[in-house]
C-alpha atoms as a PDB file:
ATOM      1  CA  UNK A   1       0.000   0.000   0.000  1.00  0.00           C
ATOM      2  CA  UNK A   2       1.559   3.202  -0.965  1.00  0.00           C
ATOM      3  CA  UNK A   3       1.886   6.518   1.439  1.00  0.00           C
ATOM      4  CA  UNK A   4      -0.398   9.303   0.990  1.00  0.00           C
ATOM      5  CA  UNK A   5       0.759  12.385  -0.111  1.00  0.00           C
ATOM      6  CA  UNK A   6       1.947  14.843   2.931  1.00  0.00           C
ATOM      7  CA  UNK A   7      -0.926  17.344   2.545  1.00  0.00           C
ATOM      8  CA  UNK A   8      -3.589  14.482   2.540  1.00  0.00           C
ATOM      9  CA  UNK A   9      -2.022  12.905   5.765  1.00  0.00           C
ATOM     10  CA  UNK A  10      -2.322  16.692   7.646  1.00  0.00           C
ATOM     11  CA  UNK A  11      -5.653  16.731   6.410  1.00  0.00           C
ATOM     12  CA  UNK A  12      -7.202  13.563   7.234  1.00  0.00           C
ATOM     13  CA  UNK A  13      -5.261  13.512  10.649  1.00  0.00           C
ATOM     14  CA  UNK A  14      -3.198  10.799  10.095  1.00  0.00           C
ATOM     15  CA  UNK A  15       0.251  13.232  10.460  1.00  0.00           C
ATOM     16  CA  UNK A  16       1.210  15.881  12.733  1.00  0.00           C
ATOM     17  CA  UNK A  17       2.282  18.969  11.732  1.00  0.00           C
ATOM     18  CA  UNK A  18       6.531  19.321  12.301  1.00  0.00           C
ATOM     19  CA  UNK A  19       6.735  21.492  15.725  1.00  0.00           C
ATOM     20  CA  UNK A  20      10.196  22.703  14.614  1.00  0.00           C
ATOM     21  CA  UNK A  21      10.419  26.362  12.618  1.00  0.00           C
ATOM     22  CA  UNK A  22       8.275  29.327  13.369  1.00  0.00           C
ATOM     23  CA  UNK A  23       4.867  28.873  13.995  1.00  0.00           C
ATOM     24  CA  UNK A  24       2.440  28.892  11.291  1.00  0.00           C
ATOM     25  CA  UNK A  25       0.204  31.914  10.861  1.00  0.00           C
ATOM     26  CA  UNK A  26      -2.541  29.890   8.486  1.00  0.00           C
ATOM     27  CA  UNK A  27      -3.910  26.472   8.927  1.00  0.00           C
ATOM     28  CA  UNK A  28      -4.348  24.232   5.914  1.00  0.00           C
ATOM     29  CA  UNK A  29      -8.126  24.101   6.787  1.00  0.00           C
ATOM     30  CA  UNK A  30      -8.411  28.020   5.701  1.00  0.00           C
ATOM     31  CA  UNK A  31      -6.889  28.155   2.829  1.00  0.00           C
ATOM     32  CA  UNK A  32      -9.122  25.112   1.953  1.00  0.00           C
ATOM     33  CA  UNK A  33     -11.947  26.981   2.996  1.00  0.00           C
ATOM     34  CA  UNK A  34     -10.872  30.484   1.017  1.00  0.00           C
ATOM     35  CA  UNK A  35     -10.274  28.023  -1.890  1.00  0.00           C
ATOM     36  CA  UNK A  36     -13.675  26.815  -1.784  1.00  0.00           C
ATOM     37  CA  UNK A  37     -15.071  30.241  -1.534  1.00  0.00           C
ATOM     38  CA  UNK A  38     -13.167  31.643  -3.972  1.00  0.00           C
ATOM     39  CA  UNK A  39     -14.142  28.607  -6.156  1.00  0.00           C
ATOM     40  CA  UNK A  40     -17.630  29.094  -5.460  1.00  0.00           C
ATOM     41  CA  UNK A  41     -17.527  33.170  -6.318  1.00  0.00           C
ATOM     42  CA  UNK A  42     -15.943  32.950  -9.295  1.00  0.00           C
ATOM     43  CA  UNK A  43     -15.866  29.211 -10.665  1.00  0.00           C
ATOM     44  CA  UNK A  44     -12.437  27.153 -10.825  1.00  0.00           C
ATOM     45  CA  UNK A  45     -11.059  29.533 -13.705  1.00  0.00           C
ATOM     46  CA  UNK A  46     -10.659  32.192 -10.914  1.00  0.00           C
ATOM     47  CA  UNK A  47      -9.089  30.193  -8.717  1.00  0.00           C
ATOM     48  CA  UNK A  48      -4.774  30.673  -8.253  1.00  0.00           C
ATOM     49  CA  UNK A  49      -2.585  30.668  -5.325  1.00  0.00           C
ATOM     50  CA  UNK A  50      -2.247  34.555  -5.188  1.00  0.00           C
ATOM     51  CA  UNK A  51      -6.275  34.838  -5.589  1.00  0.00           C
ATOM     52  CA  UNK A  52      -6.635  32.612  -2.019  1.00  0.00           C
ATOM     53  CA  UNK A  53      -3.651  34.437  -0.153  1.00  0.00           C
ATOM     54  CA  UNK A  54      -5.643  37.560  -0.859  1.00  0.00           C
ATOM     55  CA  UNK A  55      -8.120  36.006   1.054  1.00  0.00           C
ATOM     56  CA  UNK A  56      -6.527  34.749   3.922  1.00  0.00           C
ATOM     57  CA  UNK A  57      -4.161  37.893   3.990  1.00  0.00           C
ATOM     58  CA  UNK A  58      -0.768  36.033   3.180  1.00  0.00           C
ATOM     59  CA  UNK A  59       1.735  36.483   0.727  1.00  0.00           C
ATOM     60  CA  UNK A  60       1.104  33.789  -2.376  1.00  0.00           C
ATOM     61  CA  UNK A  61       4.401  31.763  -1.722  1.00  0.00           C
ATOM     62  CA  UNK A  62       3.517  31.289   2.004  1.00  0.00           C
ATOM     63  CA  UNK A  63       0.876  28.882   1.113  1.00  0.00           C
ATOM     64  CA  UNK A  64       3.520  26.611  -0.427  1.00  0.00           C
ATOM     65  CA  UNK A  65       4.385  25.684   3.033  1.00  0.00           C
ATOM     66  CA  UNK A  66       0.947  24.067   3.477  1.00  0.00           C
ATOM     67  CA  UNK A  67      -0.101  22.759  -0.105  1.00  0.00           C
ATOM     68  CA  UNK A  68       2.718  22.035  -2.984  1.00  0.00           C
ATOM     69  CA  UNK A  69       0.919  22.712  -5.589  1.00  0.00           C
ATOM     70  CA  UNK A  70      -2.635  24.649  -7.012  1.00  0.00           C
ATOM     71  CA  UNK A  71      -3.564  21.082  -7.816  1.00  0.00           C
ATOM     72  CA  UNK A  72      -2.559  19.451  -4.153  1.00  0.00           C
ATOM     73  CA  UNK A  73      -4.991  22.644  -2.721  1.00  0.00           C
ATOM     74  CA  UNK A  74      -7.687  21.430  -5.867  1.00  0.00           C
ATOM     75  CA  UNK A  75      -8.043  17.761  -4.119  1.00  0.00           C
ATOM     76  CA  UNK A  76      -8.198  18.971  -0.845  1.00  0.00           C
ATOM     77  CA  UNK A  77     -11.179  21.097  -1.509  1.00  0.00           C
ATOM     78  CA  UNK A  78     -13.033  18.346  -3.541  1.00  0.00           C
ATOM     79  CA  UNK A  79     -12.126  16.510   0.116  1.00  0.00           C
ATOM     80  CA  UNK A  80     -13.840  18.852   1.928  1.00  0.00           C
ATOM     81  CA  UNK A  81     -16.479  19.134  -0.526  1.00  0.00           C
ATOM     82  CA  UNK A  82     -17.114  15.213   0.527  1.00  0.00           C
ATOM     83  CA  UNK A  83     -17.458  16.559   4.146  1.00  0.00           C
ATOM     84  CA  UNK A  84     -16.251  15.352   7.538  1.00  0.00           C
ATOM     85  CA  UNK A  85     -14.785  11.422   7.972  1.00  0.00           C
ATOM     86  CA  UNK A  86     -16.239   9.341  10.251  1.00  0.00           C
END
């Protein structure tokens, strides 16, 4: 069985997030939730990294540190979209 993928595990619970380094400001579960309402607001075409740290008042390359990639942030909010695990 293969590993998931590092955002995935923070997200479903299954990984802490490293204690070491300077505290984050943002959580992974905002900028999923600013990705889903910028989704929502303006369909998937208005959706980009720079769009959602407006949002969450970062700077776009911050939210690297949660989510590697616009598609890695994509999944996570079709995830959410599924709604909580039991």
């Amino acid at each position: 069985m293969s590993e998931l993928p590092g955002y995935l595990a923070l997200a479903w619970g299954k990984q802490e997030r490293p204690t070491r380094g300077p505290k984050p400001g943002l959580s992974l579960e905002r900028i999923v939730a600013a990705g889903v309402a910028v989704a929502d607001a303006e369909g998937l075409a208005g959706l980009s990294m720079s769009r959602i740290a407006a949002e969450v008042g970062a700077k776009p390359m911050s939210l690297y540190r949660y989510v590697g990639s616009k598609d890695d942030l994509v999944i996570l909010m079709i995830d959410h979209a599924g709604g909580p695990r039991r």
